[in-house]
PDB file of N, CA and C in Angstrom:
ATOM      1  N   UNK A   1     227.910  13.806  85.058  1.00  0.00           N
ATOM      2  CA  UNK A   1     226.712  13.610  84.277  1.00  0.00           C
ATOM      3  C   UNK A   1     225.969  12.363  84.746  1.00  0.00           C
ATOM      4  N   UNK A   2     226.623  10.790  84.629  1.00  0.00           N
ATOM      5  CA  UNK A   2     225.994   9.820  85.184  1.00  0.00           C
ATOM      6  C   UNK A   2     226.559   9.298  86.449  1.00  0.00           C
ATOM      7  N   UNK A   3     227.282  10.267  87.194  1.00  0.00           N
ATOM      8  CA  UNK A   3     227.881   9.659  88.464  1.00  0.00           C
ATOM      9  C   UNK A   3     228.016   8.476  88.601  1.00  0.00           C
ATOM     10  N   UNK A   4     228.980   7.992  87.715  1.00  0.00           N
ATOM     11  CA  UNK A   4     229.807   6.883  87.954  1.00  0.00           C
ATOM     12  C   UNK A   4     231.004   6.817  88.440  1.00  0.00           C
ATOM     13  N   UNK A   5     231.275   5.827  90.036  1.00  0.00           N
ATOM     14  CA  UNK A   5     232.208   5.435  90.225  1.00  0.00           C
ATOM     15  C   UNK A   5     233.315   4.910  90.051  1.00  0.00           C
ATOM     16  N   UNK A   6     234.080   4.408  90.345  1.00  0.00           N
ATOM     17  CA  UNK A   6     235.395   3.065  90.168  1.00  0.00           C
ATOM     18  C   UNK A   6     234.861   2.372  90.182  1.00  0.00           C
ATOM     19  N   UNK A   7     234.066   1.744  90.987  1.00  0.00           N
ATOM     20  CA  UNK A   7     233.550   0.598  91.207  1.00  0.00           C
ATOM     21  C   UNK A   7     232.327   0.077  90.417  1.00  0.00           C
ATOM     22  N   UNK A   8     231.893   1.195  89.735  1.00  0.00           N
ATOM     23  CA  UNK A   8     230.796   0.522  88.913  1.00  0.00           C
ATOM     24  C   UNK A   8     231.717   0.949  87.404  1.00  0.00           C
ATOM     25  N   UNK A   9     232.186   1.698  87.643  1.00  0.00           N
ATOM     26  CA  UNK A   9     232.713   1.194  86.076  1.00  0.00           C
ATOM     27  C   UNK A   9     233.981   0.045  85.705  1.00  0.00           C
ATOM     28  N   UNK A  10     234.440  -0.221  86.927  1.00  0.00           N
ATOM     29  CA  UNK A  10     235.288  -1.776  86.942  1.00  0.00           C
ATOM     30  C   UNK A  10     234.268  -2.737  86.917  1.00  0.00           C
ATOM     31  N   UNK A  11     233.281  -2.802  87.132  1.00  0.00           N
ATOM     32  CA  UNK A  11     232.069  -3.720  87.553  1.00  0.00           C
ATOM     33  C   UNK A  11     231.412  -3.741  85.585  1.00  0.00           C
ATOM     34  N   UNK A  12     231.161  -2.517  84.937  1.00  0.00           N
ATOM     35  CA  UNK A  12     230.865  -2.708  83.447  1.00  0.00           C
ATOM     36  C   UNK A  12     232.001  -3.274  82.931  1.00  0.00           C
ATOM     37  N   UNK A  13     232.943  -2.765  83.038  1.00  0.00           N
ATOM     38  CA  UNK A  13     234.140  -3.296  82.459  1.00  0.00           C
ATOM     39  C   UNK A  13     234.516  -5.012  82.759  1.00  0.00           C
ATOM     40  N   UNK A  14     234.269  -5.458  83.479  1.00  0.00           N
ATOM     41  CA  UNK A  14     234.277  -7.035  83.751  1.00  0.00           C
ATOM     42  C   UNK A  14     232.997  -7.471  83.144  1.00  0.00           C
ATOM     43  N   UNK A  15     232.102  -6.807  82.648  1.00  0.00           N
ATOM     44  CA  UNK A  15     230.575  -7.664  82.488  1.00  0.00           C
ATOM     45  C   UNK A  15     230.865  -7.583  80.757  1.00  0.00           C
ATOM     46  N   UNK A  16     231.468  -6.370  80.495  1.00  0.00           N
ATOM     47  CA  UNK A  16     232.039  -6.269  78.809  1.00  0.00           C
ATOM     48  C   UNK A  16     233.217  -7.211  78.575  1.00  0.00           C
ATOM     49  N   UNK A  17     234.123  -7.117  79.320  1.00  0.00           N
ATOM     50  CA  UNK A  17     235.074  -8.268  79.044  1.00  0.00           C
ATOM     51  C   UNK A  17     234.245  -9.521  78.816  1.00  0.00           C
ATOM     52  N   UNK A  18     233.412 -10.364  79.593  1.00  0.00           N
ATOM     53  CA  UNK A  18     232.452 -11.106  79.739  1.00  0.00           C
ATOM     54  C   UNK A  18     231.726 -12.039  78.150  1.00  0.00           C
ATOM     55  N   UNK A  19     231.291 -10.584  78.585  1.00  0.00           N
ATOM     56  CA  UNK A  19     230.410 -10.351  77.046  1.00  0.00           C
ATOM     57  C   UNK A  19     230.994 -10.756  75.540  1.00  0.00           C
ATOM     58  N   UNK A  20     232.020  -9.452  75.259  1.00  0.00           N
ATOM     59  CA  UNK A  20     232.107  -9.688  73.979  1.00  0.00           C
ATOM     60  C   UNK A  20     233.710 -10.317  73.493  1.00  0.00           C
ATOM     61  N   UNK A  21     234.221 -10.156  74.931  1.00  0.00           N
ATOM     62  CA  UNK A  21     235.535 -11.029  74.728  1.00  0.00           C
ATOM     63  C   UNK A  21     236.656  -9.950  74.330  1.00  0.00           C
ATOM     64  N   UNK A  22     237.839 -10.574  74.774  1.00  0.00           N
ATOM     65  CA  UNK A  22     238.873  -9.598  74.811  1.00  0.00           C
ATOM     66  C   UNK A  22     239.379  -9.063  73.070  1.00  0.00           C
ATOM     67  N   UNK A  23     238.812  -9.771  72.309  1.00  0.00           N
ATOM     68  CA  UNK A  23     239.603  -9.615  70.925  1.00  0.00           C
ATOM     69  C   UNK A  23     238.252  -8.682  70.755  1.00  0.00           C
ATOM     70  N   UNK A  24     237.154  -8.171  70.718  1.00  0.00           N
ATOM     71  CA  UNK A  24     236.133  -7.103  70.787  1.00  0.00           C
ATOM     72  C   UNK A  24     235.797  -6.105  72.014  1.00  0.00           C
ATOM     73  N   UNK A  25     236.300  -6.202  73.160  1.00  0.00           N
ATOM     74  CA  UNK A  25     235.598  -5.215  73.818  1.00  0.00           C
ATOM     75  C   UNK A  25     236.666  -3.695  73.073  1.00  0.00           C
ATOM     76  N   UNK A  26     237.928  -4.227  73.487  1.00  0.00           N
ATOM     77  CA  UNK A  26     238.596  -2.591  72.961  1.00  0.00           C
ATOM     78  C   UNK A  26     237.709  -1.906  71.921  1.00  0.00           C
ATOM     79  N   UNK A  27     237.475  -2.543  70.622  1.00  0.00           N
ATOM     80  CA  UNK A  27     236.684  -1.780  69.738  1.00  0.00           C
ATOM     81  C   UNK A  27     235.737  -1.282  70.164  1.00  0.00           C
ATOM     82  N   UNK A  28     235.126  -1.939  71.060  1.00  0.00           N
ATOM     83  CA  UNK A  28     233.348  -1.311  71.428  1.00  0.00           C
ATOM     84  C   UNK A  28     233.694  -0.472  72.154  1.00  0.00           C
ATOM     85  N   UNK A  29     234.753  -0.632  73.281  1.00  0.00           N
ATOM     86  CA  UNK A  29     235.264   0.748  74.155  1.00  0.00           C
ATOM     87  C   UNK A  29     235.744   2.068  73.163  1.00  0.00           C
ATOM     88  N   UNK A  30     236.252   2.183  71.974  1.00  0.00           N
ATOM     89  CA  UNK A  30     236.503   2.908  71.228  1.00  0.00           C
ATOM     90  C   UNK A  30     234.711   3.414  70.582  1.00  0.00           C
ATOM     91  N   UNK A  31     233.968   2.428  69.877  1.00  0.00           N
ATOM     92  CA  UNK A  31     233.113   3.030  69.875  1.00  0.00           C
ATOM     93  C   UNK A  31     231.721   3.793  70.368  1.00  0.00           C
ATOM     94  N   UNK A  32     231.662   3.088  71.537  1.00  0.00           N
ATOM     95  CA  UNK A  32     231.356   3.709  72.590  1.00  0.00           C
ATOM     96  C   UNK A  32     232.230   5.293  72.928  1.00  0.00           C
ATOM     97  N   UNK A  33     233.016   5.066  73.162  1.00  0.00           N
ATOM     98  CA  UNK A  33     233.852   6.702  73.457  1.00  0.00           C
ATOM     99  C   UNK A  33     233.289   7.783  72.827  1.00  0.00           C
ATOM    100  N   UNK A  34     233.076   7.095  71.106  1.00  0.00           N
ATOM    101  CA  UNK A  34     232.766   7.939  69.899  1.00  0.00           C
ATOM    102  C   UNK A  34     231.311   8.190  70.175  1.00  0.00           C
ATOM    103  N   UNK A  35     230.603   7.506  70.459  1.00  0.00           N
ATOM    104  CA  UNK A  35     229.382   7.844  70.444  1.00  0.00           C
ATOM    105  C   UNK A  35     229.412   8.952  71.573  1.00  0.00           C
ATOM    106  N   UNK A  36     229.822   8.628  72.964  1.00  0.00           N
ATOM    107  CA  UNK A  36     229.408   9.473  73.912  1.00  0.00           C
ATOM    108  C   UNK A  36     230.148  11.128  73.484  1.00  0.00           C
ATOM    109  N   UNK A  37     231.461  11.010  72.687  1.00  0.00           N
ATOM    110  CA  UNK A  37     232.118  12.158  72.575  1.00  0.00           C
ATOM    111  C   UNK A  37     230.810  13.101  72.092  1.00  0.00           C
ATOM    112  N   UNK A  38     230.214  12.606  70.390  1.00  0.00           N
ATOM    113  CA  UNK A  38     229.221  13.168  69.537  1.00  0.00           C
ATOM    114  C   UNK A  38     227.930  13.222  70.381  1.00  0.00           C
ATOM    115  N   UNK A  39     227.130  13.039  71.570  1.00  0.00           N
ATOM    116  CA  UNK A  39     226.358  13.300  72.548  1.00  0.00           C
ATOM    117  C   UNK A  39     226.970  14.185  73.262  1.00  0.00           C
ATOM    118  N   UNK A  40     228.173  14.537  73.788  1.00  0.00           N
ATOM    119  CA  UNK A  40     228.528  15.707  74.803  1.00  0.00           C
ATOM    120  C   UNK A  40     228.549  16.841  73.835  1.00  0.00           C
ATOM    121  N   UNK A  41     229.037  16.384  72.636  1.00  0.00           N
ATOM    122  CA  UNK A  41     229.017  17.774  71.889  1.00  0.00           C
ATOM    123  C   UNK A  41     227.968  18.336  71.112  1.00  0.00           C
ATOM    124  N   UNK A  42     227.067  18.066  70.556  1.00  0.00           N
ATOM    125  CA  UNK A  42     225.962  17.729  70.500  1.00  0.00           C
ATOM    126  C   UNK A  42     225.003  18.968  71.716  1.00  0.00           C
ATOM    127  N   UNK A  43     225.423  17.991  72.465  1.00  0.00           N
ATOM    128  CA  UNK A  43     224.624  18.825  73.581  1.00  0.00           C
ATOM    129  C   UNK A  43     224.953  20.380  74.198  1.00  0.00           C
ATOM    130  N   UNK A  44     225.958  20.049  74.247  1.00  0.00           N
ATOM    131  CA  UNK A  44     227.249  21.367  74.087  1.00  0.00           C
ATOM    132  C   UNK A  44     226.683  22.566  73.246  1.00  0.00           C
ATOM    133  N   UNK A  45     226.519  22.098  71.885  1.00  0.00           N
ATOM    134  CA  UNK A  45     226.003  22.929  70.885  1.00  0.00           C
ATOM    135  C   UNK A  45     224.819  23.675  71.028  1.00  0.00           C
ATOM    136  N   UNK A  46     223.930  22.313  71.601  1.00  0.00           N
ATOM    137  CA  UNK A  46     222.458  22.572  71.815  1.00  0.00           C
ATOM    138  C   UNK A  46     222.322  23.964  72.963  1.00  0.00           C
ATOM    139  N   UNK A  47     223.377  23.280  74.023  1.00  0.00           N
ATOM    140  CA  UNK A  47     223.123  24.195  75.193  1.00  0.00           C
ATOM    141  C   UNK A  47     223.483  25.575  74.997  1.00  0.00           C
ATOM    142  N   UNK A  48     224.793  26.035  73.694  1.00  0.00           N
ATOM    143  CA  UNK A  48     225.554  26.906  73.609  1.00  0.00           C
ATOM    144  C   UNK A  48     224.083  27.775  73.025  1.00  0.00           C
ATOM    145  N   UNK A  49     223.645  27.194  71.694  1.00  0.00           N
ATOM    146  CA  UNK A  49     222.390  27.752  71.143  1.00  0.00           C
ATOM    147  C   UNK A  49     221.275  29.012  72.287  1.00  0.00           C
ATOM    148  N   UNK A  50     221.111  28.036  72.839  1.00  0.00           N
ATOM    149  CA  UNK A  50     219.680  28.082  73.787  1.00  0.00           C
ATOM    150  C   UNK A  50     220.624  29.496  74.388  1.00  0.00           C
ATOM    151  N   UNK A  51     221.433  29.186  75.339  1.00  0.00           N
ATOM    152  CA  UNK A  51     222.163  30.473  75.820  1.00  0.00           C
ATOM    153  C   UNK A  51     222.220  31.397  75.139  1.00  0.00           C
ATOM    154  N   UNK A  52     222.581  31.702  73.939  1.00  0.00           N
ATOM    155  CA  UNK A  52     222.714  32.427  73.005  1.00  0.00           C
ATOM    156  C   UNK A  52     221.555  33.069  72.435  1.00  0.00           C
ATOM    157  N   UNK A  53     220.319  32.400  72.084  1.00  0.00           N
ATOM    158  CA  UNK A  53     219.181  32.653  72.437  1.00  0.00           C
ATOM    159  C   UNK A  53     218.895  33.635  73.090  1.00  0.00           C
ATOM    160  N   UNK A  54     219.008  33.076  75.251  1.00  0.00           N
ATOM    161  CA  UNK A  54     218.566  33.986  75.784  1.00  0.00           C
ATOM    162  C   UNK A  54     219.367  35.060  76.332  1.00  0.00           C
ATOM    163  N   UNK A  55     220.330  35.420  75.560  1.00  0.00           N
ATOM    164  CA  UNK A  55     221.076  36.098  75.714  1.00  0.00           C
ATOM    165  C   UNK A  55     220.812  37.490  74.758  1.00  0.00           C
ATOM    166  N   UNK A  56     220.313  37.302  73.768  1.00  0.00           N
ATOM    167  CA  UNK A  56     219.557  38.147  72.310  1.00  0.00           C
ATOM    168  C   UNK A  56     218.405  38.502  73.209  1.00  0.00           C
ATOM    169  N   UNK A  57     217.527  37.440  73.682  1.00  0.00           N
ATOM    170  CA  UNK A  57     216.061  38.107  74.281  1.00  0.00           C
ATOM    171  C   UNK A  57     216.441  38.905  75.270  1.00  0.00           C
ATOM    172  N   UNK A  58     217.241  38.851  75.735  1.00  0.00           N
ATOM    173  CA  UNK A  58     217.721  39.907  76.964  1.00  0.00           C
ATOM    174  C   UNK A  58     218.421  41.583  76.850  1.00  0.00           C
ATOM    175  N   UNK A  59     218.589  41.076  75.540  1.00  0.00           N
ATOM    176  CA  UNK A  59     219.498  42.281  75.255  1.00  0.00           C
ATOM    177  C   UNK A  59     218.241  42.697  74.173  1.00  0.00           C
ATOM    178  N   UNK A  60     217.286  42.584  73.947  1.00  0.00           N
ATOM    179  CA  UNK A  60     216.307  43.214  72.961  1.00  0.00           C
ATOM    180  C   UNK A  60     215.303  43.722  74.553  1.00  0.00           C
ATOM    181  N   UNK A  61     215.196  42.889  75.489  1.00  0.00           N
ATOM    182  CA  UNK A  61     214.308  43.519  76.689  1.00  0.00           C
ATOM    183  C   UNK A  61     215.257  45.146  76.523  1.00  0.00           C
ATOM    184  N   UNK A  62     216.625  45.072  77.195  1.00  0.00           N
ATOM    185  CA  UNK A  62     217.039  45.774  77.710  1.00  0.00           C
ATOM    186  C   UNK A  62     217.104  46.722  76.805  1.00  0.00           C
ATOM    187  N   UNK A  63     217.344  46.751  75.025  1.00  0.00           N
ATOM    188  CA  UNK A  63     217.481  47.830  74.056  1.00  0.00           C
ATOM    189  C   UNK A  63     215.805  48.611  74.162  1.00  0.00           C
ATOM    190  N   UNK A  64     215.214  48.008  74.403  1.00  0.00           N
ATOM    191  CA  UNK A  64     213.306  48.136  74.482  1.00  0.00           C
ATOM    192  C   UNK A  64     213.465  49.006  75.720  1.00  0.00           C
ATOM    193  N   UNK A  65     213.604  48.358  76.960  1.00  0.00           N
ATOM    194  CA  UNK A  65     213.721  49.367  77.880  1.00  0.00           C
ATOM    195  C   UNK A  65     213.999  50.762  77.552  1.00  0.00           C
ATOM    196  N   UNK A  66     215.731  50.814  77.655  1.00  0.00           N
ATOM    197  CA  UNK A  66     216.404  52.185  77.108  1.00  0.00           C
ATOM    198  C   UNK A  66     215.821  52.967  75.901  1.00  0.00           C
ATOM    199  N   UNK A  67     215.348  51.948  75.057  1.00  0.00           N
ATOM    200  CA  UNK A  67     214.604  53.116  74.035  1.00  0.00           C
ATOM    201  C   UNK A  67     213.700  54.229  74.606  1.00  0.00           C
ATOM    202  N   UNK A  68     212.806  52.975  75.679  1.00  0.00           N
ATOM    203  CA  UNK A  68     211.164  53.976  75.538  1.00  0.00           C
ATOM    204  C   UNK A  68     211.432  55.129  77.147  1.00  0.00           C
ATOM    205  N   UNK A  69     212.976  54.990  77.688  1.00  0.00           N
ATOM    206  CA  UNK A  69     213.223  55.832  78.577  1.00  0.00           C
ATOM    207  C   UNK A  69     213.731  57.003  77.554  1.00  0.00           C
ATOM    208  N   UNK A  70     214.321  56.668  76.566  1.00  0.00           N
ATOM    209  CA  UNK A  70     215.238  57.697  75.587  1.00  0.00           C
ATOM    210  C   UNK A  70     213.770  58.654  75.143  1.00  0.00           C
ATOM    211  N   UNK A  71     212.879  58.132  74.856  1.00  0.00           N
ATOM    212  CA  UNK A  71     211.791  58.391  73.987  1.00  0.00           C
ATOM    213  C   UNK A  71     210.668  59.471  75.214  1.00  0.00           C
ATOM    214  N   UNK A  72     210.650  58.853  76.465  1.00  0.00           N
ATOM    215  CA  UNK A  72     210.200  59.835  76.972  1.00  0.00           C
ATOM    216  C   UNK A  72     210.758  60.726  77.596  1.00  0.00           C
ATOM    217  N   UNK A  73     212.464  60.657  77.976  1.00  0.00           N
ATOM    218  CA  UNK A  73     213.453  61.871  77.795  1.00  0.00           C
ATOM    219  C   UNK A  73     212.941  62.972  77.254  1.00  0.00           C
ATOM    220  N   UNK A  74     212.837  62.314  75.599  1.00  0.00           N
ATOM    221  CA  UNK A  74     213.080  63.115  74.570  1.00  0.00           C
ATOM    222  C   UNK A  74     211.482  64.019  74.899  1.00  0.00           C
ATOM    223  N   UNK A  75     210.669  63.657  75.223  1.00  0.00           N
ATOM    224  CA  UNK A  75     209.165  64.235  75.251  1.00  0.00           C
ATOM    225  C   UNK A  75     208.992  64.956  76.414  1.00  0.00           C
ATOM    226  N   UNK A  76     210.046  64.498  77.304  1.00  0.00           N
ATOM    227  CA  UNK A  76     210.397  65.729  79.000  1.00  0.00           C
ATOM    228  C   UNK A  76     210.840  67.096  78.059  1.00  0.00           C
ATOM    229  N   UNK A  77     211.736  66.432  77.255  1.00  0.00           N
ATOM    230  CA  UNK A  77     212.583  68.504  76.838  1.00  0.00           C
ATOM    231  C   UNK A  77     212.020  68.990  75.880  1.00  0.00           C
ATOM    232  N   UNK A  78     211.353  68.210  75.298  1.00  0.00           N
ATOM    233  CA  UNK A  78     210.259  68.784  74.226  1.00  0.00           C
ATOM    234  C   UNK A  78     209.221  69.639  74.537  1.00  0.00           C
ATOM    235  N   UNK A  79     208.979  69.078  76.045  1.00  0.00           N
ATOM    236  CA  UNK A  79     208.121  69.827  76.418  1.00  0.00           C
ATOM    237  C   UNK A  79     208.013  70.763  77.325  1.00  0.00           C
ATOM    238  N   UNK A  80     209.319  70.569  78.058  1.00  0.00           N
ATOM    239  CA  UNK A  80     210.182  71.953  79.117  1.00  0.00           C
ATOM    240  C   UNK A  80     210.422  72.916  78.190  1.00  0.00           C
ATOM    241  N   UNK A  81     210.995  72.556  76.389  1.00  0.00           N
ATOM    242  CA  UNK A  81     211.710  73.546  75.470  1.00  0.00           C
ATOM    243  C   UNK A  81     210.337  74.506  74.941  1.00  0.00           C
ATOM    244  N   UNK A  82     208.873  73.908  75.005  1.00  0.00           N
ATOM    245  CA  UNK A  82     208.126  74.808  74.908  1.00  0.00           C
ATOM    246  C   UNK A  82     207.707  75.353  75.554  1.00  0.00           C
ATOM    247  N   UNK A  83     207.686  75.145  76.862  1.00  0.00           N
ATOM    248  CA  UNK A  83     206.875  76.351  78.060  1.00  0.00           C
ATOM    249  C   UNK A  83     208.142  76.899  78.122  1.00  0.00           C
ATOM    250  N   UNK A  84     209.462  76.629  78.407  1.00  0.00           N
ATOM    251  CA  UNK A  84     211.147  77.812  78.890  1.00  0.00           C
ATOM    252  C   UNK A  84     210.640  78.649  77.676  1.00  0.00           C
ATOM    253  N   UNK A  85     211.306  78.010  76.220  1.00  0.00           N
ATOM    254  CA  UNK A  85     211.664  79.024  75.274  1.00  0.00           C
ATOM    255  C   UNK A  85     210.518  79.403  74.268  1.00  0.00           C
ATOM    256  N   UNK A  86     209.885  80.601  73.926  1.00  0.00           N
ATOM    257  CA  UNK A  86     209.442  80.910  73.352  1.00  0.00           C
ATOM    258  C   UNK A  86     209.468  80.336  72.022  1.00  0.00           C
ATOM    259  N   UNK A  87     208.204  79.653  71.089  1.00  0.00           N
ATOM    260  CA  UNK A  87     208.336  79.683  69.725  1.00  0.00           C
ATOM    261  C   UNK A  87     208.186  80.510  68.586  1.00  0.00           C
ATOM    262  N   UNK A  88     208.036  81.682  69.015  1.00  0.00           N
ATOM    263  CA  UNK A  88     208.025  83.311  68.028  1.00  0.00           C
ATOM    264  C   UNK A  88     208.965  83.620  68.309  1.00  0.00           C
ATOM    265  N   UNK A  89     210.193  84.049  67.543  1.00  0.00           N
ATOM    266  CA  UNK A  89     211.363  84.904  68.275  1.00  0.00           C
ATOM    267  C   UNK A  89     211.251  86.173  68.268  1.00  0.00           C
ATOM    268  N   UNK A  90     211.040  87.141  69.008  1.00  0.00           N
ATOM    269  CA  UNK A  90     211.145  88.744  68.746  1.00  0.00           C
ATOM    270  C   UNK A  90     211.454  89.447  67.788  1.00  0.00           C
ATOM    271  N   UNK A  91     210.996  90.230  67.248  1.00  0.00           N
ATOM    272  CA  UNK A  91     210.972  91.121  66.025  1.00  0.00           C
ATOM    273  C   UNK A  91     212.609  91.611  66.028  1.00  0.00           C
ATOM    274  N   UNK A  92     212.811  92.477  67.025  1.00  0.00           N
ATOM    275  CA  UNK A  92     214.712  93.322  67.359  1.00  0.00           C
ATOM    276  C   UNK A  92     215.033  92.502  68.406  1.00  0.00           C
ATOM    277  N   UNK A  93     215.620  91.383  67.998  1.00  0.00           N
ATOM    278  CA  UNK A  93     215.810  90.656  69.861  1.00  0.00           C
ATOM    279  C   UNK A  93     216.968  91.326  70.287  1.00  0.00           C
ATOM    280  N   UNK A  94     217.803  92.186  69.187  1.00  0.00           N
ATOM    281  CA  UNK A  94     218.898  92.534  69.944  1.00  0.00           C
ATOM    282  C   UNK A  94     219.031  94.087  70.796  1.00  0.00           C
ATOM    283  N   UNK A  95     217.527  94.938  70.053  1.00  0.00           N
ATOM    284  CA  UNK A  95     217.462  96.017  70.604  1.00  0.00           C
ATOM    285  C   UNK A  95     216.708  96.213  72.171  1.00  0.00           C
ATOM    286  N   UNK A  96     217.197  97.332  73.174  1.00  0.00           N
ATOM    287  CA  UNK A  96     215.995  97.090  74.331  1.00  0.00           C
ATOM    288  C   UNK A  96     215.170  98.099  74.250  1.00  0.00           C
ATOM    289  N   UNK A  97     214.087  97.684  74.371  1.00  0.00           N
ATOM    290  CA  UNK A  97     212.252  98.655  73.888  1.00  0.00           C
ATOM    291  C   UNK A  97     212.434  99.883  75.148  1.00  0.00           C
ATOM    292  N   UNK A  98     213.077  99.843  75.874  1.00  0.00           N
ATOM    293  CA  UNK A  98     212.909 100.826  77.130  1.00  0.00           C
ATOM    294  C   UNK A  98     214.120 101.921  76.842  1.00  0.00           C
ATOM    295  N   UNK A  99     215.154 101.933  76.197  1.00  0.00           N
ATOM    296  CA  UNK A  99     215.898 102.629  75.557  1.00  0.00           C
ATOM    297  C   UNK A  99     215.856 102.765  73.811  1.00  0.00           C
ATOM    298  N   UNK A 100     214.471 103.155  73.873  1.00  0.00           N
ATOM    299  CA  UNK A 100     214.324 103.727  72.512  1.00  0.00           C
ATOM    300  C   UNK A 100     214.551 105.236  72.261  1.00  0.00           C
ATOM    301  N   UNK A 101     215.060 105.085  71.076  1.00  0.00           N
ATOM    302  CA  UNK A 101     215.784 106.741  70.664  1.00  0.00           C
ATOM    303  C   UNK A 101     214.792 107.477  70.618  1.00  0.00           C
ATOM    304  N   UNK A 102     212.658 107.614  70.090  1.00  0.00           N
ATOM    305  CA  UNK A 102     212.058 107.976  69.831  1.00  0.00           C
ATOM    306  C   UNK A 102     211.477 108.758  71.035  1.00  0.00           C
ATOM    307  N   UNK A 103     211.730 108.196  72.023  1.00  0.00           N
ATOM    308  CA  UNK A 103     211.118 108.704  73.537  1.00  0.00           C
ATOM    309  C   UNK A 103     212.173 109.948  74.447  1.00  0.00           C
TER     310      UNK A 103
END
Protein backbone atom coordinates (compact mmCIF):
# COMPACT_ATOMS: atom_id res chain seq x y z
CA UNK A 1 0.00 0.00 0.00
CA UNK A 2 2.72 2.65 1.13
CA UNK A 3 5.82 0.76 0.05
CA UNK A 4 7.68 0.90 2.92
CA UNK A 5 10.96 -0.51 3.48
CA UNK A 6 13.29 -1.68 6.47
CA UNK A 7 14.98 1.08 6.21
CA UNK A 8 12.49 3.66 6.32
CA UNK A 9 10.56 2.14 8.80
CA UNK A 10 13.75 1.67 11.20
CA UNK A 11 14.40 5.30 10.22
CA UNK A 12 10.38 6.26 11.72
CA UNK A 13 10.98 4.11 14.38
CA UNK A 14 14.21 5.99 15.68
CA UNK A 15 12.54 9.50 14.94
CA UNK A 16 9.41 8.04 17.33
CA UNK A 17 11.69 6.74 19.85
CA UNK A 18 13.11 10.39 19.61
CA UNK A 19 10.05 11.97 19.90
CA UNK A 20 7.88 10.66 22.41
CA UNK A 21 10.27 8.58 24.43
CA UNK A 22 10.48 5.06 25.31
CA UNK A 23 7.82 5.04 28.24
CA UNK A 24 5.17 6.39 25.14
CA UNK A 25 6.14 5.29 21.84
CA UNK A 26 4.83 1.48 22.50
CA UNK A 27 1.38 3.00 23.17
CA UNK A 28 1.35 5.17 20.08
CA UNK A 29 2.73 2.05 18.15
CA UNK A 30 -0.37 0.22 19.51
CA UNK A 31 -2.47 3.06 18.57
CA UNK A 32 -1.38 3.68 15.51
CA UNK A 33 -1.77 -0.18 14.58
CA UNK A 34 -5.49 0.48 15.66
CA UNK A 35 -6.04 3.17 13.61
CA UNK A 36 -4.43 1.71 10.45
CA UNK A 37 -6.21 -1.83 11.24
CA UNK A 38 -9.94 0.34 11.17
CA UNK A 39 -8.64 2.13 7.65
CA UNK A 40 -7.75 -1.33 5.97
CA UNK A 41 -11.01 -2.50 6.98
CA UNK A 42 -12.93 0.17 6.33
CA UNK A 43 -11.70 0.17 3.02
CA UNK A 44 -12.05 -3.48 2.64
CA UNK A 45 -15.74 -2.94 3.23
CA UNK A 46 -15.90 -0.02 0.98
CA UNK A 47 -14.16 -1.97 -1.78
CA UNK A 48 -16.22 -5.27 -0.99
CA UNK A 49 -19.51 -2.87 -1.48
CA UNK A 50 -18.56 -1.27 -4.79
CA UNK A 51 -17.73 -4.94 -6.16
CA UNK A 52 -20.82 -6.11 -5.12
CA UNK A 53 -22.44 -3.33 -6.69
CA UNK A 54 -20.93 -4.09 -9.94
CA UNK A 55 -21.49 -7.31 -9.76
CA UNK A 56 -25.71 -6.80 -9.46
CA UNK A 57 -25.27 -4.26 -12.53
CA UNK A 58 -23.85 -7.01 -14.42
CA UNK A 59 -26.00 -9.57 -13.70
CA UNK A 60 -29.22 -7.23 -14.37
CA UNK A 61 -27.24 -6.33 -18.00
CA UNK A 62 -27.00 -9.98 -18.51
CA UNK A 63 -30.81 -11.00 -17.03
CA UNK A 64 -31.94 -7.90 -19.63
CA UNK A 65 -30.02 -9.43 -22.32
CA UNK A 66 -31.47 -13.10 -21.99
CA UNK A 67 -34.85 -11.76 -21.43
CA UNK A 68 -35.28 -9.72 -24.66
CA UNK A 69 -33.51 -12.88 -26.61
CA UNK A 70 -36.24 -15.15 -24.65
CA UNK A 71 -38.88 -12.56 -25.77
CA UNK A 72 -38.01 -12.55 -29.34
CA UNK A 73 -37.63 -16.46 -29.32
CA UNK A 74 -40.89 -16.42 -28.10
CA UNK A 75 -42.22 -14.03 -31.19
CA UNK A 76 -39.96 -16.42 -33.83
CA UNK A 77 -42.57 -19.47 -32.82
CA UNK A 78 -45.38 -17.40 -32.47
CA UNK A 79 -45.01 -16.60 -35.58
CA UNK A 80 -43.66 -19.87 -37.46
CA UNK A 81 -46.86 -21.50 -35.17
CA UNK A 82 -49.11 -19.28 -37.35
CA UNK A 83 -48.06 -19.62 -40.91
CA UNK A 84 -47.03 -24.01 -40.06
CA UNK A 85 -50.29 -24.62 -38.10
CA UNK A 86 -53.51 -23.66 -39.03
CA UNK A 87 -55.81 -21.54 -36.55
CA UNK A 88 -59.33 -23.16 -37.61
CA UNK A 89 -59.10 -26.79 -36.93
CA UNK A 90 -61.11 -28.91 -39.48
CA UNK A 91 -64.60 -29.77 -39.11
CA UNK A 92 -63.80 -34.23 -39.26
CA UNK A 93 -60.02 -33.92 -38.86
CA UNK A 94 -60.15 -37.50 -38.35
CA UNK A 95 -62.17 -38.46 -41.46
CA UNK A 96 -60.48 -38.44 -45.24
CA UNK A 97 -62.87 -36.29 -47.75
CA UNK A 98 -61.56 -38.53 -50.73
CA UNK A 99 -62.91 -41.75 -49.16
CA UNK A 100 -66.30 -40.69 -48.59
CA UNK A 101 -69.04 -43.35 -48.30
CA UNK A 102 -71.51 -40.96 -50.36
CA UNK A 103 -69.48 -41.16 -53.67
Amino acid sequence: MFDIGFTELALLMLIGLLVLGPERLPRAARTVGLYLRKARNAWGNIKQSVEAELDAEELRKALSQVQSEVEGTAKDLKETLETEIPLVPEANPGKDKSASPDA
